[in-house]
PDB file of N, CA and C in Angstrom:
ATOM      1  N   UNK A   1     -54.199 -10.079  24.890  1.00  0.00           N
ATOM      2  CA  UNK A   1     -52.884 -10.608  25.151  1.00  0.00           C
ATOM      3  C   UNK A   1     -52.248 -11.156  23.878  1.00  0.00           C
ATOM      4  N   UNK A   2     -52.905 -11.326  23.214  1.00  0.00           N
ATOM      5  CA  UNK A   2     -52.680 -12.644  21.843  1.00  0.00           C
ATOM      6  C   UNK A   2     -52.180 -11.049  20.552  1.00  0.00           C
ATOM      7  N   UNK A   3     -52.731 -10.252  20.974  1.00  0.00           N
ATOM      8  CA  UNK A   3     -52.150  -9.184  19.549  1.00  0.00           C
ATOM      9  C   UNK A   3     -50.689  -8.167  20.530  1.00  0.00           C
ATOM     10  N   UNK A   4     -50.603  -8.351  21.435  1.00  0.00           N
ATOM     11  CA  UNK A   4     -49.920  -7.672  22.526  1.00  0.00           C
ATOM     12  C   UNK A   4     -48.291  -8.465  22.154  1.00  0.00           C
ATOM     13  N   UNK A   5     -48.384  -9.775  22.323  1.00  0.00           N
ATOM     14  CA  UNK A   5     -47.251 -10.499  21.799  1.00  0.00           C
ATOM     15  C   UNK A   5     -46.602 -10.453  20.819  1.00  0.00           C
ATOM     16  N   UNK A   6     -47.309 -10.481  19.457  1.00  0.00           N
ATOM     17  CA  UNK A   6     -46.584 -10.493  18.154  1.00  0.00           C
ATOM     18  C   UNK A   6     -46.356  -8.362  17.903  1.00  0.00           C
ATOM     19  N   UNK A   7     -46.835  -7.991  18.616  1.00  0.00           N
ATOM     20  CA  UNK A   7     -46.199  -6.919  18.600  1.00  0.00           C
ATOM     21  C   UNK A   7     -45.066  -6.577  19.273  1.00  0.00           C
ATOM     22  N   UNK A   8     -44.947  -6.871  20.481  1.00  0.00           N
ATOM     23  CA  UNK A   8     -43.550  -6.876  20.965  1.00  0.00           C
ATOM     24  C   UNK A   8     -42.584  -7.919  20.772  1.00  0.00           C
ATOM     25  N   UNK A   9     -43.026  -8.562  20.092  1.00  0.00           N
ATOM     26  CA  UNK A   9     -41.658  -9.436  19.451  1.00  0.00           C
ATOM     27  C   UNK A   9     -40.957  -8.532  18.191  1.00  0.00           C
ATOM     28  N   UNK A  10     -42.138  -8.013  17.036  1.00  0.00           N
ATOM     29  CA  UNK A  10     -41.385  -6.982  16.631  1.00  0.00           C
ATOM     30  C   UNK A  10     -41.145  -6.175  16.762  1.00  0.00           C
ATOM     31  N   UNK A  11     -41.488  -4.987  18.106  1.00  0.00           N
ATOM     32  CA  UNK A  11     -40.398  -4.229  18.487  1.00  0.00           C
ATOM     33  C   UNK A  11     -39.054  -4.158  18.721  1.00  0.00           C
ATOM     34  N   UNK A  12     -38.737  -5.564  19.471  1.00  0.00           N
ATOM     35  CA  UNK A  12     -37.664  -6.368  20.065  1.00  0.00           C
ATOM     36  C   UNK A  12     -36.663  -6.650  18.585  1.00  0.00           C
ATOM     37  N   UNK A  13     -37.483  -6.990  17.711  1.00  0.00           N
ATOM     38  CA  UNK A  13     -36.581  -7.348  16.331  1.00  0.00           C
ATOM     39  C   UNK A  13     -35.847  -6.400  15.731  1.00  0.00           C
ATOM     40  N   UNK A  14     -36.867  -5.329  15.524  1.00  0.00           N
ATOM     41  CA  UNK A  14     -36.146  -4.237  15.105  1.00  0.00           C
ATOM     42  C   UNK A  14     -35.801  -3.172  16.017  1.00  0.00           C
ATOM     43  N   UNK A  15     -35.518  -3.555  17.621  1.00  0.00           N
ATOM     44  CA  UNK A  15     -33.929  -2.884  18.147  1.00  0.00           C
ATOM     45  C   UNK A  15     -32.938  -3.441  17.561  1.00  0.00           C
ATOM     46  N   UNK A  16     -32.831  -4.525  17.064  1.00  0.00           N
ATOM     47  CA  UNK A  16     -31.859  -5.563  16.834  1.00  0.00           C
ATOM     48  C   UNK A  16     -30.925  -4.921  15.818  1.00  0.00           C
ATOM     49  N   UNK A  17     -31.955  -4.544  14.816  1.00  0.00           N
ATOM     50  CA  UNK A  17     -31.701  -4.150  13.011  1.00  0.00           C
ATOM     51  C   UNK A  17     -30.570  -3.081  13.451  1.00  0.00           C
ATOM     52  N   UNK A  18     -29.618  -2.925  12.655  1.00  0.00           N
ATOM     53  CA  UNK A  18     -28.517  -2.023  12.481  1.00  0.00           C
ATOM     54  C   UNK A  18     -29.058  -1.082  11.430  1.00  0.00           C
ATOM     55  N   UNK A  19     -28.419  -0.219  11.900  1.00  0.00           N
ATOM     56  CA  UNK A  19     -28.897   1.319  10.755  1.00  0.00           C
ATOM     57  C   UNK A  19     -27.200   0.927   9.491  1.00  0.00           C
ATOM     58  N   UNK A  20     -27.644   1.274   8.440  1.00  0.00           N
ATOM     59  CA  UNK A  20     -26.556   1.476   7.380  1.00  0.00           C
ATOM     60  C   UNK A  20     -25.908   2.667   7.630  1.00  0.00           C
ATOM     61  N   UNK A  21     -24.341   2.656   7.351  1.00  0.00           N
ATOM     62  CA  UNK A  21     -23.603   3.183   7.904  1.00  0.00           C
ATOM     63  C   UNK A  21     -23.302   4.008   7.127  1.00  0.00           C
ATOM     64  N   UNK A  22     -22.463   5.166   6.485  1.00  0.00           N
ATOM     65  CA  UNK A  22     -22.604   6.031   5.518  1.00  0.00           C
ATOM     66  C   UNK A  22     -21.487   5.340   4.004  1.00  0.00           C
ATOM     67  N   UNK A  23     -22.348   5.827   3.083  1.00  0.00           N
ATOM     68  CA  UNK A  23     -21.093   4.806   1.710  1.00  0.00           C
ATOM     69  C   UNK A  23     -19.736   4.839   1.813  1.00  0.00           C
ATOM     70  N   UNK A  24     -19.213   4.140   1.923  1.00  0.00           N
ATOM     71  CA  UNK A  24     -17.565   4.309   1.588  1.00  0.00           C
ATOM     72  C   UNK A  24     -17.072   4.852   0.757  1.00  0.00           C
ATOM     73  N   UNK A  25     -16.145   5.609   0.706  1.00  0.00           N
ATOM     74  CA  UNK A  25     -15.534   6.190  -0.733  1.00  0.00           C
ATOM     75  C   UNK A  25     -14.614   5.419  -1.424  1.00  0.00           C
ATOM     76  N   UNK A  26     -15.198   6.039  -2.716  1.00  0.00           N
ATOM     77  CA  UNK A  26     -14.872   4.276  -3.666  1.00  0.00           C
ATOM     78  C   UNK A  26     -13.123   4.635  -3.368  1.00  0.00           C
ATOM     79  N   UNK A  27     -12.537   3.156  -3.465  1.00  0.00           N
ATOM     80  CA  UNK A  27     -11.103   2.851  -3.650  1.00  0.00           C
ATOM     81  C   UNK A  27     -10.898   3.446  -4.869  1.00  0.00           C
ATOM     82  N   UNK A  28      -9.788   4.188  -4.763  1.00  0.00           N
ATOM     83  CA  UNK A  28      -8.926   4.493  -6.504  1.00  0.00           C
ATOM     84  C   UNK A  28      -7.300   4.305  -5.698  1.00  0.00           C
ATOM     85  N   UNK A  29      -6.531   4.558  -5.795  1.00  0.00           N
ATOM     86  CA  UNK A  29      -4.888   4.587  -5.822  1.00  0.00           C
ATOM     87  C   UNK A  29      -4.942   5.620  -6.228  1.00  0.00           C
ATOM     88  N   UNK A  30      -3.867   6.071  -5.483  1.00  0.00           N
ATOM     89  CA  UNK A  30      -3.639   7.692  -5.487  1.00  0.00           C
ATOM     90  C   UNK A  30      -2.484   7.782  -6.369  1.00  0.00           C
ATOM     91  N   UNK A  31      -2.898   8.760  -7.354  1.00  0.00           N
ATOM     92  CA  UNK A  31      -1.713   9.344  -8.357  1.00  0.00           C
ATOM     93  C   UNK A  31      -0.380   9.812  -7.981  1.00  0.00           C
ATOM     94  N   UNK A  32       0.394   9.644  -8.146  1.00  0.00           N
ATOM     95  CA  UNK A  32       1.540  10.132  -7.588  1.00  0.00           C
ATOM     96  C   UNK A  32       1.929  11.686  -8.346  1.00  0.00           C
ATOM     97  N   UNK A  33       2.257  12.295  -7.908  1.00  0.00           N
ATOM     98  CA  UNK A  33       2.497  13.506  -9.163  1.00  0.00           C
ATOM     99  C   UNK A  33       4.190  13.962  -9.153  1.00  0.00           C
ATOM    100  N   UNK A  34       5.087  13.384  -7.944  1.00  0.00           N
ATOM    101  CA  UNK A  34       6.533  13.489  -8.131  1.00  0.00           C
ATOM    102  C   UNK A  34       6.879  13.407  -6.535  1.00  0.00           C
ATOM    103  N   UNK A  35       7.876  12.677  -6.305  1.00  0.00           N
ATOM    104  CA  UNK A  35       8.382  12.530  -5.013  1.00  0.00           C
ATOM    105  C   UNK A  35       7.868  13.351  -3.960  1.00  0.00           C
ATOM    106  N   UNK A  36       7.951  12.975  -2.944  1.00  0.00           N
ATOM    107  CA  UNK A  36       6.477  13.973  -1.867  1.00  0.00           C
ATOM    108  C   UNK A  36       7.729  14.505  -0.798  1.00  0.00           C
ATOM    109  N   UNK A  37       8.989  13.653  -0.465  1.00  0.00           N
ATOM    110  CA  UNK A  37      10.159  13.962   0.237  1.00  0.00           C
ATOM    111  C   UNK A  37      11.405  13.910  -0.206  1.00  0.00           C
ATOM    112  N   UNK A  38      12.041  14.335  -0.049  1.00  0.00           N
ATOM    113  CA  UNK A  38      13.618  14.906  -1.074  1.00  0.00           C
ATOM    114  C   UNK A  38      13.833  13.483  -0.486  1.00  0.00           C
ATOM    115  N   UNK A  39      14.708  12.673  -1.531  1.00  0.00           N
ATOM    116  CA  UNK A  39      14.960  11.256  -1.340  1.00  0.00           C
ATOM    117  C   UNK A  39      14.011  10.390  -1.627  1.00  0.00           C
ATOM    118  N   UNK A  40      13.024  10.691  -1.373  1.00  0.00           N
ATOM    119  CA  UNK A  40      11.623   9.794  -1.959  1.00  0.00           C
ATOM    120  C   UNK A  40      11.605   9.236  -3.291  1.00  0.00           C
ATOM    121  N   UNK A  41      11.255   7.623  -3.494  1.00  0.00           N
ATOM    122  CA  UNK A  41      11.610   6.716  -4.440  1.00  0.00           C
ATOM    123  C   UNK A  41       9.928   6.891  -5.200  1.00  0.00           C
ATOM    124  N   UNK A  42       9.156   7.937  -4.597  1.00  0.00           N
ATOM    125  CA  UNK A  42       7.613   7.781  -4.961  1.00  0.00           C
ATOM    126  C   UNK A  42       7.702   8.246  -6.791  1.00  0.00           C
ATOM    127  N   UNK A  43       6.981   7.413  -7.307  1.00  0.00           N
ATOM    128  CA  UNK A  43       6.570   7.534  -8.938  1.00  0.00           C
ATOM    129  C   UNK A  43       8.195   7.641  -9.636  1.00  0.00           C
ATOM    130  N   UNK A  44       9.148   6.501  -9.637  1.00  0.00           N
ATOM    131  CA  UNK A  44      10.043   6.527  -9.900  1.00  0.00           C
ATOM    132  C   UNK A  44       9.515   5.489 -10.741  1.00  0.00           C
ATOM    133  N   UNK A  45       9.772   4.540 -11.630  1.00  0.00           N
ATOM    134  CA  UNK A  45      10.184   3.703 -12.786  1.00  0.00           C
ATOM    135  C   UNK A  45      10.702   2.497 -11.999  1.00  0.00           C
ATOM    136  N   UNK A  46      10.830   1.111 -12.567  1.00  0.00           N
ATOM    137  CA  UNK A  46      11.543   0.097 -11.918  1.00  0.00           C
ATOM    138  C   UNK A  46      13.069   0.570 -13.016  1.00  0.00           C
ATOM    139  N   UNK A  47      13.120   0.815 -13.971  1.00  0.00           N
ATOM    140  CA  UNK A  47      14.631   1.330 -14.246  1.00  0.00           C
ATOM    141  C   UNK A  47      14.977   2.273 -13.796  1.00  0.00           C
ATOM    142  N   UNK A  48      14.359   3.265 -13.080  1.00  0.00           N
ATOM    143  CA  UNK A  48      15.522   4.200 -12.262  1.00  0.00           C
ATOM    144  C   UNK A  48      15.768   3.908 -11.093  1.00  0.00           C
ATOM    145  N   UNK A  49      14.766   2.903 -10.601  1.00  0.00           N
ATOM    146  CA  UNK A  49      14.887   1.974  -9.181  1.00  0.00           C
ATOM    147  C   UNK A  49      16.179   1.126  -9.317  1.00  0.00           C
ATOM    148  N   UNK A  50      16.290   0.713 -10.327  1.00  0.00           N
ATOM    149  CA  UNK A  50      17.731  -0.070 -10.706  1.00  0.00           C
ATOM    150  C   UNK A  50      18.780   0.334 -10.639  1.00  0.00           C
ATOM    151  N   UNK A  51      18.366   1.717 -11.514  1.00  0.00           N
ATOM    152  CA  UNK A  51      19.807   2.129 -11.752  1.00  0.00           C
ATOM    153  C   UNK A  51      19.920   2.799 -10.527  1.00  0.00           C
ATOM    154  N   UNK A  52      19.188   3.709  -9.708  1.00  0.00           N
ATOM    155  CA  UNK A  52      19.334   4.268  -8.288  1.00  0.00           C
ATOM    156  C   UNK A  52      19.962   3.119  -7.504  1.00  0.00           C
ATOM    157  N   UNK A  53      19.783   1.802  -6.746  1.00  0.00           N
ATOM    158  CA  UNK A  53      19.779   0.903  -6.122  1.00  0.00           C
ATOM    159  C   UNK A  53      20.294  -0.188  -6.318  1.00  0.00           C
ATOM    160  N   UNK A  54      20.776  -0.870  -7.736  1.00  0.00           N
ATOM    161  CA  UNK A  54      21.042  -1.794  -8.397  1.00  0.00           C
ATOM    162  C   UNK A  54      20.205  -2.941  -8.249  1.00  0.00           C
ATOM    163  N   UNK A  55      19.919  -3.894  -8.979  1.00  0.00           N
ATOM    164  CA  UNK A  55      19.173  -5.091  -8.888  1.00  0.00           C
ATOM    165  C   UNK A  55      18.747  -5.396  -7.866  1.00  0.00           C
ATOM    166  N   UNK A  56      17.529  -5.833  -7.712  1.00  0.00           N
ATOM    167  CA  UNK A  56      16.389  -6.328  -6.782  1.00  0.00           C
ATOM    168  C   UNK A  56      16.695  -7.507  -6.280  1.00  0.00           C
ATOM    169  N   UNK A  57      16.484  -8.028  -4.985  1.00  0.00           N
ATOM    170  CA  UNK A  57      17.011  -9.483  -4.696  1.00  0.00           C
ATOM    171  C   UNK A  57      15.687 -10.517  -5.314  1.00  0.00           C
ATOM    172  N   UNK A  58      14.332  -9.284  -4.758  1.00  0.00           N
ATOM    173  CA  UNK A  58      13.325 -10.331  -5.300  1.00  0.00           C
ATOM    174  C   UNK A  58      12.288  -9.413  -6.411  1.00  0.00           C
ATOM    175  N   UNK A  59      11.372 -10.067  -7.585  1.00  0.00           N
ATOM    176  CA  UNK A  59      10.972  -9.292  -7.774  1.00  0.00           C
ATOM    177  C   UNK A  59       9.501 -10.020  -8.047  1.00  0.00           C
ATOM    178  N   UNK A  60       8.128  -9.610  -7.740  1.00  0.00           N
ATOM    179  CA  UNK A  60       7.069 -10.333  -7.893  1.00  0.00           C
ATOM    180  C   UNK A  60       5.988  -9.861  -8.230  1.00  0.00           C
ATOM    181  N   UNK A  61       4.942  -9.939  -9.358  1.00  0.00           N
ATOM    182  CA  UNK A  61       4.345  -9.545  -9.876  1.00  0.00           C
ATOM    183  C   UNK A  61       2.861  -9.947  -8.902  1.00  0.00           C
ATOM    184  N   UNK A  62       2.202  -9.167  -8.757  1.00  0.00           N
ATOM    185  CA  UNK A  62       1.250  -8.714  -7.476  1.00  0.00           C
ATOM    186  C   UNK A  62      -0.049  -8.900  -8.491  1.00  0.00           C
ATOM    187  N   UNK A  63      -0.756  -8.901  -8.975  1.00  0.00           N
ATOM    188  CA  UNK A  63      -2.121  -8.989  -9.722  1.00  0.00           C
ATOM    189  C   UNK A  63      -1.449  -7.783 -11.020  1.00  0.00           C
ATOM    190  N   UNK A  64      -1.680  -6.290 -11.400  1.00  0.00           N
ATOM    191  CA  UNK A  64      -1.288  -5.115 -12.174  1.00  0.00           C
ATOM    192  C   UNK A  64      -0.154  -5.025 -11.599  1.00  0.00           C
ATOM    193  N   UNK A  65       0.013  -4.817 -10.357  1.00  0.00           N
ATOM    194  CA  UNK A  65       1.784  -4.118  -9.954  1.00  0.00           C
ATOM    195  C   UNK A  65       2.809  -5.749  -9.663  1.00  0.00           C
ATOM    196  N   UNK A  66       4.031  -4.951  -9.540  1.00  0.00           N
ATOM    197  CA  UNK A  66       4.925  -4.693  -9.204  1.00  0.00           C
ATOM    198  C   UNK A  66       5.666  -4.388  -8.140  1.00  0.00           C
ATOM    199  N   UNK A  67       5.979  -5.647  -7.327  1.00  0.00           N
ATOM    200  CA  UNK A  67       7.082  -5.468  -6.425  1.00  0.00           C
ATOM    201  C   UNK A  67       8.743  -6.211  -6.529  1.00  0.00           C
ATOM    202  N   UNK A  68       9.181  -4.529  -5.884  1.00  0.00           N
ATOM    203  CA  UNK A  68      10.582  -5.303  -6.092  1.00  0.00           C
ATOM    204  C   UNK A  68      10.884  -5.042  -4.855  1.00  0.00           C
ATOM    205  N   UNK A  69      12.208  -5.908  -4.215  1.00  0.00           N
ATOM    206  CA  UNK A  69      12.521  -5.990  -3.045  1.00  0.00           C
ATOM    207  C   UNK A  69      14.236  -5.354  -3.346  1.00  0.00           C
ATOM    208  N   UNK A  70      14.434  -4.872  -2.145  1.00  0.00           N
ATOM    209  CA  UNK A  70      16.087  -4.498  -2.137  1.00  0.00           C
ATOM    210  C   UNK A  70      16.611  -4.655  -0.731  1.00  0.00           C
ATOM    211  N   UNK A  71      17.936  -5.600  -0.576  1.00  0.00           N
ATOM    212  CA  UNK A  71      18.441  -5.503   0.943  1.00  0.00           C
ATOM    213  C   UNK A  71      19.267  -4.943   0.871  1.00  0.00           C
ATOM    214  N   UNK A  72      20.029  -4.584   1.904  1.00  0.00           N
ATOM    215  CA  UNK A  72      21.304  -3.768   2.265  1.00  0.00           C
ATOM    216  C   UNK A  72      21.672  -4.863   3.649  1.00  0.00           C
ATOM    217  N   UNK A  73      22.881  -4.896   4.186  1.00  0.00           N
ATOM    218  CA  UNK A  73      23.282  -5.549   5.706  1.00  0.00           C
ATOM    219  C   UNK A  73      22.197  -4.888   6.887  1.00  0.00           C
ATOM    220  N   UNK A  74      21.334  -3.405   6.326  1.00  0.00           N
ATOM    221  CA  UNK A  74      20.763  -2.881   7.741  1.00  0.00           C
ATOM    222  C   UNK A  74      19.323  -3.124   7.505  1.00  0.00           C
ATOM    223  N   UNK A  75      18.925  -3.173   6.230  1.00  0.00           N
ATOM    224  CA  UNK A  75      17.220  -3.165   6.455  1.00  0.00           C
ATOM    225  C   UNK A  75      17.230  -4.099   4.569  1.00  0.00           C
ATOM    226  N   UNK A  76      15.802  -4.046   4.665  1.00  0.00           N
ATOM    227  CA  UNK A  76      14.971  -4.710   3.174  1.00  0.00           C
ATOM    228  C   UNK A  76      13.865  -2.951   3.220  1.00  0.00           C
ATOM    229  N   UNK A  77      13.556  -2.840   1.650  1.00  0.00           N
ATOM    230  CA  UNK A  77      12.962  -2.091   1.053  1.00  0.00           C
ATOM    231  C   UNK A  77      12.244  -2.557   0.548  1.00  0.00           C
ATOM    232  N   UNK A  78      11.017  -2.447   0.170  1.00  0.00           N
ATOM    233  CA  UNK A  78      10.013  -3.229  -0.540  1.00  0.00           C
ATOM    234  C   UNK A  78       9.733  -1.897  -1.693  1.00  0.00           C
ATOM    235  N   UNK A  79       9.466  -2.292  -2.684  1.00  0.00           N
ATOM    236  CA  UNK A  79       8.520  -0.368  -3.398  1.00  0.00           C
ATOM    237  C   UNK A  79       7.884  -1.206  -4.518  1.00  0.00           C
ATOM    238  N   UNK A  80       6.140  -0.754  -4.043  1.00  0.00           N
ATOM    239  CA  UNK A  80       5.133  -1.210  -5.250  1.00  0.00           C
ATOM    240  C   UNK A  80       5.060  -0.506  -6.065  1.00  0.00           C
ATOM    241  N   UNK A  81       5.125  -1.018  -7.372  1.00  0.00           N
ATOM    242  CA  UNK A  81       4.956  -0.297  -9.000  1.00  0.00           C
ATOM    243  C   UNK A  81       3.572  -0.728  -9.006  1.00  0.00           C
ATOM    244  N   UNK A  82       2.958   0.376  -9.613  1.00  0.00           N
ATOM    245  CA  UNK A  82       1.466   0.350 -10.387  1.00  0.00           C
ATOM    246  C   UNK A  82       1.466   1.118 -11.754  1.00  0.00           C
ATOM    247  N   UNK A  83       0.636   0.711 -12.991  1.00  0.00           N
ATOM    248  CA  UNK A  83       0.833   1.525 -13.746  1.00  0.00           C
ATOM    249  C   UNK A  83      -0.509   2.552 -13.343  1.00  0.00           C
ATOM    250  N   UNK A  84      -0.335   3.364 -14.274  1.00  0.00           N
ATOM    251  CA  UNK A  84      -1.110   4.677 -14.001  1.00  0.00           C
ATOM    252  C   UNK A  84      -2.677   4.475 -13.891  1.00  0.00           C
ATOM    253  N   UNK A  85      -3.446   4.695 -13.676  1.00  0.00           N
ATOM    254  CA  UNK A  85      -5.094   4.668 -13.230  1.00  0.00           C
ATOM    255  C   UNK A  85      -5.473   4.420 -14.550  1.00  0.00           C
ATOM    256  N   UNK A  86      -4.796   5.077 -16.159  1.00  0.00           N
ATOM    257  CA  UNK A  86      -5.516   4.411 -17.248  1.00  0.00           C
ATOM    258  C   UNK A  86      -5.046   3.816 -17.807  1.00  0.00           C
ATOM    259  N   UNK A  87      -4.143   3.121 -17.140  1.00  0.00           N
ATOM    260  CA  UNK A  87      -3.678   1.787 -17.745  1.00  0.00           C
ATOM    261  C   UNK A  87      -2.197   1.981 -18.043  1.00  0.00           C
ATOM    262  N   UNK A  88      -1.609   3.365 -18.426  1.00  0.00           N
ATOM    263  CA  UNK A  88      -0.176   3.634 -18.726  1.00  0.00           C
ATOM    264  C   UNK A  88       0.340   3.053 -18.149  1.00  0.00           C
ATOM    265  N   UNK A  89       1.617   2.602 -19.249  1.00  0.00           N
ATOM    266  CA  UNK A  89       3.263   2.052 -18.590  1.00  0.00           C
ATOM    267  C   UNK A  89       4.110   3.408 -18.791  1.00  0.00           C
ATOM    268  N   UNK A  90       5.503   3.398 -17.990  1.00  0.00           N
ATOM    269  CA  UNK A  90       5.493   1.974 -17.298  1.00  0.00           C
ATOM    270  C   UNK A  90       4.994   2.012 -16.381  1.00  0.00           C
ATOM    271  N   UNK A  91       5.370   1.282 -15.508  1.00  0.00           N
ATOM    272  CA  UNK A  91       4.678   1.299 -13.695  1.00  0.00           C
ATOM    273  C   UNK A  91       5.350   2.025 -12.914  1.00  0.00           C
ATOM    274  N   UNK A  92       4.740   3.207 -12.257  1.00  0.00           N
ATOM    275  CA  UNK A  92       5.943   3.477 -11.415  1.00  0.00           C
ATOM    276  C   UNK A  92       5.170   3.505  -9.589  1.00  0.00           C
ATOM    277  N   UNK A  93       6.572   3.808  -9.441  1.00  0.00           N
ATOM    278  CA  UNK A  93       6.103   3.558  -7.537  1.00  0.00           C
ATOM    279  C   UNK A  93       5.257   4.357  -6.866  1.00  0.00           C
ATOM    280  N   UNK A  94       4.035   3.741  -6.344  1.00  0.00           N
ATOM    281  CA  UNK A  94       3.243   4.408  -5.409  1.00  0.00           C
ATOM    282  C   UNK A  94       3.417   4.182  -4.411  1.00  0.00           C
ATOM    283  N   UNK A  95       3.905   3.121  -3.678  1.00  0.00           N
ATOM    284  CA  UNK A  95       4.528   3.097  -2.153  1.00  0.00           C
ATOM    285  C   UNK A  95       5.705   2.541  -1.802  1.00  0.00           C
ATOM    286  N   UNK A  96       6.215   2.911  -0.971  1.00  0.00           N
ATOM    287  CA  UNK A  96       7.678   2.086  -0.140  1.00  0.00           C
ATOM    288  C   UNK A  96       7.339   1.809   1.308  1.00  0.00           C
ATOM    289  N   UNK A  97       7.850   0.308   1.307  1.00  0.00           N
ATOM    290  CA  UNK A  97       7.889  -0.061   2.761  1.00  0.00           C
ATOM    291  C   UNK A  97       9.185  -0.257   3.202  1.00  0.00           C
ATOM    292  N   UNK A  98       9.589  -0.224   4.328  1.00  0.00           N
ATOM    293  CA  UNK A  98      11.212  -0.204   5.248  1.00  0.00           C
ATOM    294  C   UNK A  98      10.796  -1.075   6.196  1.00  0.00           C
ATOM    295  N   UNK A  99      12.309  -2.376   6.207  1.00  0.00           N
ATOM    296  CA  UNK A  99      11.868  -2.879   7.687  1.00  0.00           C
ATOM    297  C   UNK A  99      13.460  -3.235   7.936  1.00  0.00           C
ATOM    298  N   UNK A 100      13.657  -3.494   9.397  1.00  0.00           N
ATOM    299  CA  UNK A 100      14.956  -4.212   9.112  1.00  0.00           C
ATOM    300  C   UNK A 100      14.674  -6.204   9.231  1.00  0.00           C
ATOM    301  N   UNK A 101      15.439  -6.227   9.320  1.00  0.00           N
ATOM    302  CA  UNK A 101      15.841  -7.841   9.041  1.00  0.00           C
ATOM    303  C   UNK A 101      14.774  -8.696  10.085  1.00  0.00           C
ATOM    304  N   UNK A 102      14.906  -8.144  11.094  1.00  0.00           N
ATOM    305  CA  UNK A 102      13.682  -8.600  12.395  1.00  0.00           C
ATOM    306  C   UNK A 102      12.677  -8.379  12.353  1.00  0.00           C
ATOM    307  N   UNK A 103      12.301  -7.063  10.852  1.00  0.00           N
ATOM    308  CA  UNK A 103      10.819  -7.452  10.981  1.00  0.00           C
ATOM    309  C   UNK A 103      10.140  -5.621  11.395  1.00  0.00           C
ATOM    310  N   UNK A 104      11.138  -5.414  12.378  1.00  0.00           N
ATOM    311  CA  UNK A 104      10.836  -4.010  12.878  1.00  0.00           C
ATOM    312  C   UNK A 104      10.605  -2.989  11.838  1.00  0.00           C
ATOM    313  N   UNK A 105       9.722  -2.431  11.987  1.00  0.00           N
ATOM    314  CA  UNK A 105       9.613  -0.767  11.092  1.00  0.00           C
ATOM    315  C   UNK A 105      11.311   0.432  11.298  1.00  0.00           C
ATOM    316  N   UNK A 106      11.747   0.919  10.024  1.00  0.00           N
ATOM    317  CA  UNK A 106      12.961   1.411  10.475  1.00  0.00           C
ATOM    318  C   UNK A 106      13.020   2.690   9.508  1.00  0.00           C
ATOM    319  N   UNK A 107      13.633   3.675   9.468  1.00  0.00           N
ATOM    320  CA  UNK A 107      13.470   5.113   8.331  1.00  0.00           C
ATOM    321  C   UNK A 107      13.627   5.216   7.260  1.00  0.00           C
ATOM    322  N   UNK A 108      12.761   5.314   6.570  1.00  0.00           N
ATOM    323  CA  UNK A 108      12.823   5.367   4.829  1.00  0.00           C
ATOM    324  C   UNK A 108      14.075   5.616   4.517  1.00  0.00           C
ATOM    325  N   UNK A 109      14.159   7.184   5.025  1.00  0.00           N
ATOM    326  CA  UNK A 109      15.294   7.606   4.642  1.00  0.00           C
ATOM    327  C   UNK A 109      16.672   6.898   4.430  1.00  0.00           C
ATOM    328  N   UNK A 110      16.494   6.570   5.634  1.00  0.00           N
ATOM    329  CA  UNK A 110      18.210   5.828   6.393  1.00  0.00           C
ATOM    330  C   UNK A 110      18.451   4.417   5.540  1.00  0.00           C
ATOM    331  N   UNK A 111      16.520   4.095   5.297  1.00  0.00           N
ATOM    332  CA  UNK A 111      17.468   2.935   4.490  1.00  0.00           C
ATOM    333  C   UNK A 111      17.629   2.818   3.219  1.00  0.00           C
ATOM    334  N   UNK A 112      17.448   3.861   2.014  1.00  0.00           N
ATOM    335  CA  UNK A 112      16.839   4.350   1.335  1.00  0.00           C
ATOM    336  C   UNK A 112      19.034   4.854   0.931  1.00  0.00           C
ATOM    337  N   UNK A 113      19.149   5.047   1.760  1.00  0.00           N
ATOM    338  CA  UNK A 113      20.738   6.113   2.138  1.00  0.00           C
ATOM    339  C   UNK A 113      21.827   4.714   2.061  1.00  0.00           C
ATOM    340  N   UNK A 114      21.742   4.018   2.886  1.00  0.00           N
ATOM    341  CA  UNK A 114      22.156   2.290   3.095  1.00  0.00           C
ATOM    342  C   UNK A 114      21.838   1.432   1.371  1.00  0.00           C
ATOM    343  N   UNK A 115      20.951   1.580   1.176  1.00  0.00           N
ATOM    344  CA  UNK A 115      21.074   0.929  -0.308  1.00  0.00           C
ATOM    345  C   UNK A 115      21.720   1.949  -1.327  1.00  0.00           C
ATOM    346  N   UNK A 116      21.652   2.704  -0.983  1.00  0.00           N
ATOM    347  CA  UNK A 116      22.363   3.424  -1.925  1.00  0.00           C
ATOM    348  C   UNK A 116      23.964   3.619  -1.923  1.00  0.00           C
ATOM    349  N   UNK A 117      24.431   3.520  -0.680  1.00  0.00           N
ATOM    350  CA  UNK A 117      25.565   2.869  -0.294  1.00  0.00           C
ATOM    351  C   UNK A 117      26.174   1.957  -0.394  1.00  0.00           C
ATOM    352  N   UNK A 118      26.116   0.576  -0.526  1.00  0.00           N
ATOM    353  CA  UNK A 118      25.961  -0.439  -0.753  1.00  0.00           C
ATOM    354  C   UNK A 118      26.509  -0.995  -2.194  1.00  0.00           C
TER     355      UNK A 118
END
């Protein structure tokens, strides 16, 4: 009885144990190689973001990138600058976010069209 016990306690232990799960693939940021949608602000420059859009209401430096903010009366634009994977300047945009004023998710495009209007 006495060797019967400490064996099924470690059976019991190691149901417990979790198996390792498969490696993650390492993080990099994805290269941009030129706008991915006609209108797309992707791997643009913060000076052609300017001159496309005019001045940023906000602009805030993130750890390496670069965010600038842009409103219009219908939505806010957010677009992160990164410089390039080896370090190149300048920074240009690897993502855009769209929201309107409430917060809601709203179309790149449309608002993208609205600041440019504006």
């Amino acid at each position: 009885m006495r060797k019967i016990l400490p064996l099924t306690g470690a059976v019991l232990l190691s149901a417990c144990a979790t198996q390792p799960g498969p490696e993650p693939e390492p993080a990099s940021r994805p290269t941009p190689t030129g706008p991915s949608v006609p209108g797309s602000l992707v791997n643009m420059t913060a000076a052609e973001l300017i001159q496309k859009m005019g001045q940023p209401k906000l602009q805030v430096r993130e750890g390496p990138g670069l965010k600038l903010q842009f409103k219009s009366r219908s939505c806010i634009l957010d677009a992160y600058l990164y410089p390039s994977p080896s370090g190149g300047l300048p920074e240009r945009v690897t993502h855009v976010d769209t929201r309107l004023s409430n917060g809601n998710d709203t179309s790149q495009q449309a608002c993208i069209a609205s600041l440019i209007r504006s």
